[in-house]
C-alpha atoms as a PDB file:
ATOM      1  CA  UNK A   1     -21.932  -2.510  85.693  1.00  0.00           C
ATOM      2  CA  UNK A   2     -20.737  -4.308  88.753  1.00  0.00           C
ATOM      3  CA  UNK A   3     -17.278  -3.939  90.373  1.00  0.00           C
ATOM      4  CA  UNK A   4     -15.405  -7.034  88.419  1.00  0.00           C
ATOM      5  CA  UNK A   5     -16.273  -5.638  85.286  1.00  0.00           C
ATOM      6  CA  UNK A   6     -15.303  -2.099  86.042  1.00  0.00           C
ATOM      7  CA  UNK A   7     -12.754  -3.897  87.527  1.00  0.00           C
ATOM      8  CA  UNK A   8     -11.541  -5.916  84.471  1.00  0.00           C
ATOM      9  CA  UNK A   9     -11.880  -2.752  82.233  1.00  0.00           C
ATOM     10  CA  UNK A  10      -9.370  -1.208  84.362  1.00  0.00           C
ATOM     11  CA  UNK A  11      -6.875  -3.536  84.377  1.00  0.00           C
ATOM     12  CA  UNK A  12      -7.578  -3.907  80.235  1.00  0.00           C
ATOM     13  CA  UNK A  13      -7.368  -0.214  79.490  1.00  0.00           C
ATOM     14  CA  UNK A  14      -3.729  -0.142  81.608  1.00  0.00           C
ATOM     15  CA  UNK A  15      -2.569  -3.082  79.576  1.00  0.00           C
ATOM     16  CA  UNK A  16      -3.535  -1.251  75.947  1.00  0.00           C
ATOM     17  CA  UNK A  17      -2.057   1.813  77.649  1.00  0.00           C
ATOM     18  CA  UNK A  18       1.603   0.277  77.992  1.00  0.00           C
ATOM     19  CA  UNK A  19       1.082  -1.740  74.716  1.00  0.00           C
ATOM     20  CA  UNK A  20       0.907   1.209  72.624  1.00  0.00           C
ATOM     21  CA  UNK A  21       3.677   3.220  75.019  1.00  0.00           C
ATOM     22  CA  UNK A  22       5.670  -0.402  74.123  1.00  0.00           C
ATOM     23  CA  UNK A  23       4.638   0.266  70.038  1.00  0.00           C
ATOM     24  CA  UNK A  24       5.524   3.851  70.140  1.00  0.00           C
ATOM     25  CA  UNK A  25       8.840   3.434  71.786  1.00  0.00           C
ATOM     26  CA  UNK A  26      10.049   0.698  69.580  1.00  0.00           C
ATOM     27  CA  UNK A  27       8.830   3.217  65.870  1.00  0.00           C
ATOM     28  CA  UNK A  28      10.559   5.799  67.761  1.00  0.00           C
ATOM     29  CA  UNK A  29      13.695   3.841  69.132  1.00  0.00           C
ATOM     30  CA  UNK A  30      14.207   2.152  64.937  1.00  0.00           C
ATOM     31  CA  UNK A  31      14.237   5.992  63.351  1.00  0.00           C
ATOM     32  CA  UNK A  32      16.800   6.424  65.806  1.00  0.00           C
ATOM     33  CA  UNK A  33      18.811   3.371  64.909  1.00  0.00           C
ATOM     34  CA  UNK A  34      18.501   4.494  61.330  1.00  0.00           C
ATOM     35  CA  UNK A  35      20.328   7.822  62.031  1.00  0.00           C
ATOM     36  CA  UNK A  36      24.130   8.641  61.826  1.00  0.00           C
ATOM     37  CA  UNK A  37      26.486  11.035  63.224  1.00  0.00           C
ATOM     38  CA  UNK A  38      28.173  13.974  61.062  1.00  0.00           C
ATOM     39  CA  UNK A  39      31.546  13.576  60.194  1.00  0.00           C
ATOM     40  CA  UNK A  40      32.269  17.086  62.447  1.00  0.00           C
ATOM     41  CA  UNK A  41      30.646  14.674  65.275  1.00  0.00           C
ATOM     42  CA  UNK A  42      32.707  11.521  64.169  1.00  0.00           C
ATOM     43  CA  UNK A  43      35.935  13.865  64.202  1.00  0.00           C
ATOM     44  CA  UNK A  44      35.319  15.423  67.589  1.00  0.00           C
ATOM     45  CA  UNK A  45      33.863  12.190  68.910  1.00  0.00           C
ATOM     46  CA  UNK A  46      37.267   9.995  67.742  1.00  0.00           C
ATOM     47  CA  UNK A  47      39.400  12.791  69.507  1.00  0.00           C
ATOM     48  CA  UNK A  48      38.300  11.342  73.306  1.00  0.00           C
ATOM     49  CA  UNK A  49      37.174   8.360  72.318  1.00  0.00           C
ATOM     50  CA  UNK A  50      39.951   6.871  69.953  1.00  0.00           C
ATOM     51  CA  UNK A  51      38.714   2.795  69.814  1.00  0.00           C
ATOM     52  CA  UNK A  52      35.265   4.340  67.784  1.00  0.00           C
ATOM     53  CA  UNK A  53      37.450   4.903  65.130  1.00  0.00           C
ATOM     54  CA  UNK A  54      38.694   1.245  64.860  1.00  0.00           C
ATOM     55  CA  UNK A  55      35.500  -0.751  65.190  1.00  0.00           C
ATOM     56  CA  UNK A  56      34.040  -2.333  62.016  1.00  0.00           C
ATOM     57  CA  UNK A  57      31.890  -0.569  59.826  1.00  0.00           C
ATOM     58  CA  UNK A  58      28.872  -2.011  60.414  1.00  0.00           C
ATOM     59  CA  UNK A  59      29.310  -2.260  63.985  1.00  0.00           C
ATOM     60  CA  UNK A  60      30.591   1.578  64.114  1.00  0.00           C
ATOM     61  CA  UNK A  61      27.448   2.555  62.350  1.00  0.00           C
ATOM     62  CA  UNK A  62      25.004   0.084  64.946  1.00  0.00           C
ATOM     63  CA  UNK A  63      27.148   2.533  67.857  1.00  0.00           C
ATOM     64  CA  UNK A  64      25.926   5.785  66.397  1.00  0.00           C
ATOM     65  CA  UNK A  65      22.265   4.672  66.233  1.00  0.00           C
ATOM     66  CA  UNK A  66      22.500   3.609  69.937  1.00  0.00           C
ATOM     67  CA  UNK A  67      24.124   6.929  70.814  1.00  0.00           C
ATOM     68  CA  UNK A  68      20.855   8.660  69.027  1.00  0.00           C
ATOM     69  CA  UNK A  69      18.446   6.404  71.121  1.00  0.00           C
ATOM     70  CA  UNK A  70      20.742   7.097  74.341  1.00  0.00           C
ATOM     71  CA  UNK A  71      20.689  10.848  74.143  1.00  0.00           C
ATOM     72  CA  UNK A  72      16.950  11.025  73.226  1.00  0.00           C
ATOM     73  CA  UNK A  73      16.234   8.455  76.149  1.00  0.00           C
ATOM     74  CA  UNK A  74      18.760   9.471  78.978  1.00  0.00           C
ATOM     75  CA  UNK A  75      19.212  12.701  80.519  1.00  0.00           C
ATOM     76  CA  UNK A  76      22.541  14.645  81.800  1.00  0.00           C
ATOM     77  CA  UNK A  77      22.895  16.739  84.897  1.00  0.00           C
ATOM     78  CA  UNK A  78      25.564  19.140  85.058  1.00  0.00           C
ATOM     79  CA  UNK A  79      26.975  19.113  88.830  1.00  0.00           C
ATOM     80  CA  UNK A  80      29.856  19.898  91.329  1.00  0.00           C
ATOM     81  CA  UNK A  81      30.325  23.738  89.295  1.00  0.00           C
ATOM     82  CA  UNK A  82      30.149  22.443  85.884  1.00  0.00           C
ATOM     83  CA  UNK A  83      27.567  24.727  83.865  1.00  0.00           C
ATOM     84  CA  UNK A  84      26.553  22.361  81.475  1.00  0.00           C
ATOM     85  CA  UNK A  85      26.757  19.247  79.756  1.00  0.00           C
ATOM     86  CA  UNK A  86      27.840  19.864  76.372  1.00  0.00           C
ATOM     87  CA  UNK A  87      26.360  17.828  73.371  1.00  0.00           C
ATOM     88  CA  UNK A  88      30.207  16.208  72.677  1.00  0.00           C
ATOM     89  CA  UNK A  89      30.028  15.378  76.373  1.00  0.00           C
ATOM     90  CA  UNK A  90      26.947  13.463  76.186  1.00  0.00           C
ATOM     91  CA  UNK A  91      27.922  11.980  72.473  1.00  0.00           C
ATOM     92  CA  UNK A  92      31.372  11.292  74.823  1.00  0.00           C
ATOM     93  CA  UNK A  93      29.723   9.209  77.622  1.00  0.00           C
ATOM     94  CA  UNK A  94      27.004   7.895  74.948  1.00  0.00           C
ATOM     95  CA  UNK A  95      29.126   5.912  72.835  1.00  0.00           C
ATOM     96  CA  UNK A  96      31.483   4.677  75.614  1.00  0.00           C
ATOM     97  CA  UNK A  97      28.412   3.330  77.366  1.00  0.00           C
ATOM     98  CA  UNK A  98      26.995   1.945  74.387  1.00  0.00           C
ATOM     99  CA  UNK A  99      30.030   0.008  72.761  1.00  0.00           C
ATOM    100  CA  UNK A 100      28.531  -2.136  75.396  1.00  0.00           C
ATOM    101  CA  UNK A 101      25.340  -2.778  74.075  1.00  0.00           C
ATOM    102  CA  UNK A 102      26.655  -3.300  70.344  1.00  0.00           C
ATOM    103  CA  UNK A 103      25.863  -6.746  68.666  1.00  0.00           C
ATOM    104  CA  UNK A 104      24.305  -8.113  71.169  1.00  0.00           C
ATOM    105  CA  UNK A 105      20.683  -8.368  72.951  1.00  0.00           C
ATOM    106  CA  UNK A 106      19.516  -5.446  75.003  1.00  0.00           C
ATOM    107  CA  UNK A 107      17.239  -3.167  76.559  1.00  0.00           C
ATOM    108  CA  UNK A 108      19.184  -0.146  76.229  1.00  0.00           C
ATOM    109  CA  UNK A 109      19.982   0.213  79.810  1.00  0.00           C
ATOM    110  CA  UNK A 110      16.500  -0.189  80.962  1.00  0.00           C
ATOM    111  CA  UNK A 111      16.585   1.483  84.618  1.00  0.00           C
ATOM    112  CA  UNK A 112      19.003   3.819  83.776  1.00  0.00           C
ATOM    113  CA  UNK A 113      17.463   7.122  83.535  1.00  0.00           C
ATOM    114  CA  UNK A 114      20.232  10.553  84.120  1.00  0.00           C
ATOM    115  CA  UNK A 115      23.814  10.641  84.207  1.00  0.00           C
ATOM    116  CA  UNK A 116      24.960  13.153  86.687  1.00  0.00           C
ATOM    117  CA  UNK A 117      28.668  14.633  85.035  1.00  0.00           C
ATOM    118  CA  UNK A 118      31.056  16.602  87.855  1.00  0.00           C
ATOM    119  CA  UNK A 119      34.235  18.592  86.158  1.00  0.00           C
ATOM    120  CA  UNK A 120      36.629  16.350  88.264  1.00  0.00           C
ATOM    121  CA  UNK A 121      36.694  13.976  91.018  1.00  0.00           C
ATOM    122  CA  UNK A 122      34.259  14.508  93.699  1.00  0.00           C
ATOM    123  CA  UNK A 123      33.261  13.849  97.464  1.00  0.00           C
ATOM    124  CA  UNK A 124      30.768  11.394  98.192  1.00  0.00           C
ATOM    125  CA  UNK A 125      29.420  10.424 101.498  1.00  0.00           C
ATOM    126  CA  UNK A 126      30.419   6.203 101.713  1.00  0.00           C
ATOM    127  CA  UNK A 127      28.399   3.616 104.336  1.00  0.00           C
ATOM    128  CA  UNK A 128      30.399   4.415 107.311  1.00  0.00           C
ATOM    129  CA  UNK A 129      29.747   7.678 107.189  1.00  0.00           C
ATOM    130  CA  UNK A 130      32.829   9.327 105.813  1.00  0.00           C
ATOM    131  CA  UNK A 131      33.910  11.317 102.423  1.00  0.00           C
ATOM    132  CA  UNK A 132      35.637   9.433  99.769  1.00  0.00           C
ATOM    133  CA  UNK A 133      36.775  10.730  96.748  1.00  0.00           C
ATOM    134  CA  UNK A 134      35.240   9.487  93.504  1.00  0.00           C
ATOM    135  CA  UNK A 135      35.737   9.289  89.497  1.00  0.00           C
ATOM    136  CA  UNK A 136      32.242   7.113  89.352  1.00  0.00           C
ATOM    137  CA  UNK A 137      29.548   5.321  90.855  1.00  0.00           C
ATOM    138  CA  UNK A 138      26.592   3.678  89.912  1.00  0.00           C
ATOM    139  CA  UNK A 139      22.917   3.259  91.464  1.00  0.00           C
ATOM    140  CA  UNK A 140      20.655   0.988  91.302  1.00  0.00           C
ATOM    141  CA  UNK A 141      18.089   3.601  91.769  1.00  0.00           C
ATOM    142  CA  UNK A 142      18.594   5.120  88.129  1.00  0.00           C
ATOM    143  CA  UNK A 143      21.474   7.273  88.223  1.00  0.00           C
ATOM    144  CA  UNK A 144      25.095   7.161  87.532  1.00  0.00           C
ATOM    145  CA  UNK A 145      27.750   9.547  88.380  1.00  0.00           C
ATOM    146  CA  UNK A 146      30.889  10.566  86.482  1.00  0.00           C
ATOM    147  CA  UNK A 147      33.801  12.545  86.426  1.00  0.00           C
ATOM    148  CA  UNK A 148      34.341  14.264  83.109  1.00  0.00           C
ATOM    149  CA  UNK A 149      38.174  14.484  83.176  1.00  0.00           C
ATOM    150  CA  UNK A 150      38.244  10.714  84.155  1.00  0.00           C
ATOM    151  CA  UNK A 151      35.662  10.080  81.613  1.00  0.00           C
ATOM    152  CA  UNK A 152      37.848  11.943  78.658  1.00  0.00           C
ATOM    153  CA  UNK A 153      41.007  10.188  80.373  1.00  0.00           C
ATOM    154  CA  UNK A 154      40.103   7.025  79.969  1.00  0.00           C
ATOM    155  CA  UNK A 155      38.176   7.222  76.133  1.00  0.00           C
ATOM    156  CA  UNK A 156      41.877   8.725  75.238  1.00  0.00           C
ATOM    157  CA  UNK A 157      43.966   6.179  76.518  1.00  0.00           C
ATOM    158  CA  UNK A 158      42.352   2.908  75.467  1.00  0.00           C
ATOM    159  CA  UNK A 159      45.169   1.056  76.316  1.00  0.00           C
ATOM    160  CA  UNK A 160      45.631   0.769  79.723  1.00  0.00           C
ATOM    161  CA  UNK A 161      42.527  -1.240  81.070  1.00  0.00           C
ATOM    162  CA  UNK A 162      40.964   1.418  82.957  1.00  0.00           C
ATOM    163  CA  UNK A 163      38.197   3.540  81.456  1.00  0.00           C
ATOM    164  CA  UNK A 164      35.683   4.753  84.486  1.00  0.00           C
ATOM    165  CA  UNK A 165      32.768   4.674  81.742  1.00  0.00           C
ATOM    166  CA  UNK A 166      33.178   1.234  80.925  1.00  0.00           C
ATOM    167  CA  UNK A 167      33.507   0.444  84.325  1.00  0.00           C
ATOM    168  CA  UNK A 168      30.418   2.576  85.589  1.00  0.00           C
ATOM    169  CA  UNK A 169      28.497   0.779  82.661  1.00  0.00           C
ATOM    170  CA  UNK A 170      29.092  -2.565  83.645  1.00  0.00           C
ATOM    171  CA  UNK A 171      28.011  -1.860  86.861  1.00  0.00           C
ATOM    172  CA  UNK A 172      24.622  -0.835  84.932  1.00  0.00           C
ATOM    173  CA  UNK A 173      24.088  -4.189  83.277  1.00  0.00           C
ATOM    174  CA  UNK A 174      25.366  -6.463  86.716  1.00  0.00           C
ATOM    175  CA  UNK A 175      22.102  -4.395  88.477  1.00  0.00           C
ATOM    176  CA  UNK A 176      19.028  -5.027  85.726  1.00  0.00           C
ATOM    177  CA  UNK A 177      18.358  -7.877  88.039  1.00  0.00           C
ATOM    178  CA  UNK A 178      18.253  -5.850  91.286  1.00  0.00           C
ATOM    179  CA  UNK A 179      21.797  -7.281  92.642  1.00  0.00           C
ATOM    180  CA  UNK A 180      25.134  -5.881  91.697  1.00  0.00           C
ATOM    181  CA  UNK A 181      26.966  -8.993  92.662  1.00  0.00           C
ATOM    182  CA  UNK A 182      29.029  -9.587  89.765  1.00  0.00           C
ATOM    183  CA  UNK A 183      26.562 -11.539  87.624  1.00  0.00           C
ATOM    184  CA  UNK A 184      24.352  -9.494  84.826  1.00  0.00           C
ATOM    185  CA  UNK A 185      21.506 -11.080  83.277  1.00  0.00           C
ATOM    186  CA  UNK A 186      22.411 -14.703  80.868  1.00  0.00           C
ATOM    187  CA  UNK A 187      20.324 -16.822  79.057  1.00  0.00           C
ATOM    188  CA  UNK A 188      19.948 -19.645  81.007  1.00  0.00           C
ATOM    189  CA  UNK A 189      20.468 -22.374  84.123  1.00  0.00           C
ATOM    190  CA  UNK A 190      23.749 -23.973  82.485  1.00  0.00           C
ATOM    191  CA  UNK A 191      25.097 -20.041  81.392  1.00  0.00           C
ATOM    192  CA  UNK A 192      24.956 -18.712  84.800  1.00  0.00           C
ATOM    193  CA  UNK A 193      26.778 -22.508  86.124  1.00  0.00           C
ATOM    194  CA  UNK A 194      29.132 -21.785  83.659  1.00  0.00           C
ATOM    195  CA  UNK A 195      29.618 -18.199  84.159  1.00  0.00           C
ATOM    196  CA  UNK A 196      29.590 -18.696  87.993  1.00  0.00           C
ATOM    197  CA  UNK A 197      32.299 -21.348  88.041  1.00  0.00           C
ATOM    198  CA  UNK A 198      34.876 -19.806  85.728  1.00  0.00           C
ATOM    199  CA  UNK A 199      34.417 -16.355  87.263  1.00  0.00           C
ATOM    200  CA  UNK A 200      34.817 -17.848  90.648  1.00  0.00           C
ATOM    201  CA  UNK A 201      37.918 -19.573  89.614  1.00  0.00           C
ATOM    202  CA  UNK A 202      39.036 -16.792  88.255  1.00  0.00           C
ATOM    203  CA  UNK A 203      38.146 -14.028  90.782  1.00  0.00           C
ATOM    204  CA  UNK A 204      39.981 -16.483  93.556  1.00  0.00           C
ATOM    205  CA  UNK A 205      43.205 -16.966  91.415  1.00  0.00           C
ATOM    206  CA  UNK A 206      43.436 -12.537  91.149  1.00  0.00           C
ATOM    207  CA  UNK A 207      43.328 -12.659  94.707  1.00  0.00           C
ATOM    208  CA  UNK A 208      45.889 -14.645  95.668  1.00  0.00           C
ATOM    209  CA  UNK A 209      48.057 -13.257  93.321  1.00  0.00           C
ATOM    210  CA  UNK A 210      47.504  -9.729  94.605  1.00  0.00           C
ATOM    211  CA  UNK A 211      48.421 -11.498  98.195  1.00  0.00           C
ATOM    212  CA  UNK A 212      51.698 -12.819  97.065  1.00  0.00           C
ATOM    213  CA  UNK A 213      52.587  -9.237  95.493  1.00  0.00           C
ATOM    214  CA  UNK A 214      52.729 -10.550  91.484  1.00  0.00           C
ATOM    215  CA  UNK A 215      51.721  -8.134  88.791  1.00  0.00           C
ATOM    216  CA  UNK A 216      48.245  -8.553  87.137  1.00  0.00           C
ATOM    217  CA  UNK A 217      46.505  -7.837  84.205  1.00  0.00           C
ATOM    218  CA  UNK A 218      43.583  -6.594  85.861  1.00  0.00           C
ATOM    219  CA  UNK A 219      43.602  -3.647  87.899  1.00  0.00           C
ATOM    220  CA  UNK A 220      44.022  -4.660  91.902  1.00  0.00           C
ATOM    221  CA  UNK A 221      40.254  -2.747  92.794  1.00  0.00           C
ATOM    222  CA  UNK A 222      38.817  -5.904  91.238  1.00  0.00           C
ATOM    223  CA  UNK A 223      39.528  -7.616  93.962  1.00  0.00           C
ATOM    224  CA  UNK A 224      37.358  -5.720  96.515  1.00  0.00           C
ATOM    225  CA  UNK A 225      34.123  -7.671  95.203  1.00  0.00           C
ATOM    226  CA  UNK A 226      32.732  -9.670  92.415  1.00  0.00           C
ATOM    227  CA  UNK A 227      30.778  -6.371  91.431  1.00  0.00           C
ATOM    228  CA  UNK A 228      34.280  -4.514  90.940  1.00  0.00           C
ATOM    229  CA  UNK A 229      35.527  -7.644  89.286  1.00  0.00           C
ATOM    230  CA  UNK A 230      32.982  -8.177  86.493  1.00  0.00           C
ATOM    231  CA  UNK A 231      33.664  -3.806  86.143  1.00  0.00           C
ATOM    232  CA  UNK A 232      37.817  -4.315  86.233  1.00  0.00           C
ATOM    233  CA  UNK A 233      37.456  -7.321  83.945  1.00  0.00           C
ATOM    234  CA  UNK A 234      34.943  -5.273  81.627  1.00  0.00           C
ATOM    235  CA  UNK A 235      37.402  -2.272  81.313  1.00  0.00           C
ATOM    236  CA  UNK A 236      40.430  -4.968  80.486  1.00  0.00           C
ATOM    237  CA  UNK A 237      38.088  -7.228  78.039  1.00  0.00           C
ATOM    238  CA  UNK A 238      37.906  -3.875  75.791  1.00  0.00           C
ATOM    239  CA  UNK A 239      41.194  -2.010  76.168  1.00  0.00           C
ATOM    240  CA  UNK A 240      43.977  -5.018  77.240  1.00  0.00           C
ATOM    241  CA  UNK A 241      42.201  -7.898  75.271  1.00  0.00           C
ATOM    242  CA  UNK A 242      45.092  -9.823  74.595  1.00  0.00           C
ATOM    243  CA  UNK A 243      46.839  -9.688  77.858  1.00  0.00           C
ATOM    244  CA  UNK A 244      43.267 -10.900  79.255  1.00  0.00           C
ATOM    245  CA  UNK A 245      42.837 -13.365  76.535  1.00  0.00           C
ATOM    246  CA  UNK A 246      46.675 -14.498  77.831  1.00  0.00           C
ATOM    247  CA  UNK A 247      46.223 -14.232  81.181  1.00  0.00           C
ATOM    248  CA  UNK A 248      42.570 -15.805  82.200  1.00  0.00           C
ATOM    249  CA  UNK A 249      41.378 -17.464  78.751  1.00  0.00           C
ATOM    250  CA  UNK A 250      38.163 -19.164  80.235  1.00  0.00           C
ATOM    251  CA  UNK A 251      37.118 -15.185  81.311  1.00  0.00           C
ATOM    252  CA  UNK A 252      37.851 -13.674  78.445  1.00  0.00           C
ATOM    253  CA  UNK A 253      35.271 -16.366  76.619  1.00  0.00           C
ATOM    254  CA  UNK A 254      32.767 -15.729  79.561  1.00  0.00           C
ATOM    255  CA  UNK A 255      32.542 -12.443  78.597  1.00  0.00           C
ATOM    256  CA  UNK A 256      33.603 -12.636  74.683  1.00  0.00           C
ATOM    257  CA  UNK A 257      30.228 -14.624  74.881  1.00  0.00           C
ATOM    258  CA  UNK A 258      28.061 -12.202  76.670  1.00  0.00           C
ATOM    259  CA  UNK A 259      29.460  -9.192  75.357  1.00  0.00           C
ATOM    260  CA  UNK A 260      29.038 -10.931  71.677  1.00  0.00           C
ATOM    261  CA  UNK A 261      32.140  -8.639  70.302  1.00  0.00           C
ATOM    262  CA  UNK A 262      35.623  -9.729  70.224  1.00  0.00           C
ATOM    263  CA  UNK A 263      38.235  -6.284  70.970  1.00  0.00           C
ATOM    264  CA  UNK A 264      41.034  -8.678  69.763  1.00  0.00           C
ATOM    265  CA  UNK A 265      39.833  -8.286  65.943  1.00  0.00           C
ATOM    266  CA  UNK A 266      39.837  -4.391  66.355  1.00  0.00           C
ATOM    267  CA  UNK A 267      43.447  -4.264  67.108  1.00  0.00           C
END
């Protein structure tokens, strides 16, 4: 057997092996899908996380089989003092993350692989060198980080445009592609023209009306990058969608289309 046929088996047996990991995964990932929470779960869950209790029946019950595929796929680190991650915690942080995913196209967070969960708000080292404090972040790398008490903070008060788990999440699906810059993954040349222009136009207009001093919809951290403004405008789509809707119509569409949902219909 010479070296391009040893060579060619090789590469053959690695495809097979990641075509049955891809078979497995998918049998194992639609029993998951299948399952549903227990109405002790649903009651404890709706406590934190109020807006699960107003979606749609069939997209509430599409939620809980993502949460099942998230919690058998992801895993939680408890950190900063906190001795563990309870399961309501991670059902918590699941379904926040996942309303996200719901009724649309995905790859259940495909890079993401832990969720590192401090009690509070923590230190983290910035790229000057210095401590800031922190509710969230998210890496590129795999990993994001999240304050519990901001986490529970936001998924209580749903309307006031600022949940930290929406906002972390976002950040998720703007890096698939490698680049947080504010534009996740489309379908298409004319979607990401489209997407491009109105966010643009719309990202330009916040700032100058955070330089004249007016009152937005959005919250002002937005305005520190497109990254934080696809995140800001994420949190507001879900938990201020009329005053978006109001405000910055185009936007809303832009992401009414990729996020496939519409928050106004839940209200």
């Amino acid at each position: 057997m010479n070296g391009i046929t040893i060579l060619l088996l090789a590469i053959g047996a690695v495809f097979l092996f990641f075509f049955v990991v891809g078979v497995v995964r998918k049998s194992r990932r639609a029993k998951l899908m299948s399952q549903r929470l227990s109405e002790a779960d649903r009651r404890e869950l709706i406590q934190d996380f109020p807006t699960f209790a107003r979606l749609p029946n069939d997209l509430r019950d599409e939620l809980e089989g993502l949460i099942h595929v998230f919690l058998d796929e992801k895993s939680f680190e408890a950190c900063g003092g906190m001795e563990q991650v309870s399961d309501h915690m991670r059902r918590v942080i699941a379904a926040e993350a996942c309303l996200l995913l719901v009724n649309r196209k995905h790859d259940f967070y495909r890079k993401l692989r832990s969720i590192l969960l401090y009690p509070s708000a923590y230190k983290a080292r910035n790229e000057h060198g210095d401590h800031d404090v922190r509710l969230g972040e998210s890496w590129n790398s795999g990993s994001i980080v999240l304050a519990w008490d901001s986490v529970v903070a936001g998924g209580k008060n749903e309307e006031d445009g600022s949940n930290v788990t929406l906002h972390e999440f976002a950040h998720q699906l703007d890096q698939v592609d490698g680049a947080g810059d504010g534009v996740p993954e489309l379908h298409g040349a004319g979607s990401y023209r489209e997407w491009a222009q109105v966010f643009s136009r719309a990202f330009e207009r916040f700032q100058k009306r955070l330089d004249k001093g007016k009152r937005t919809t959005l919250d002002p951290y937005g305005a520190t990058n497109p990254a934080e403004f696809f995140a800001v405008a994420t949190e507001t789509f879900y938990e201020k969608p009329k005053q978006l809707q109001k405000a910055y119509p185009d936007l809303y569409q832009q992401l009414q289309q990729y996020y496939r949902v519409d928050p106004i219909e839940w209200l």
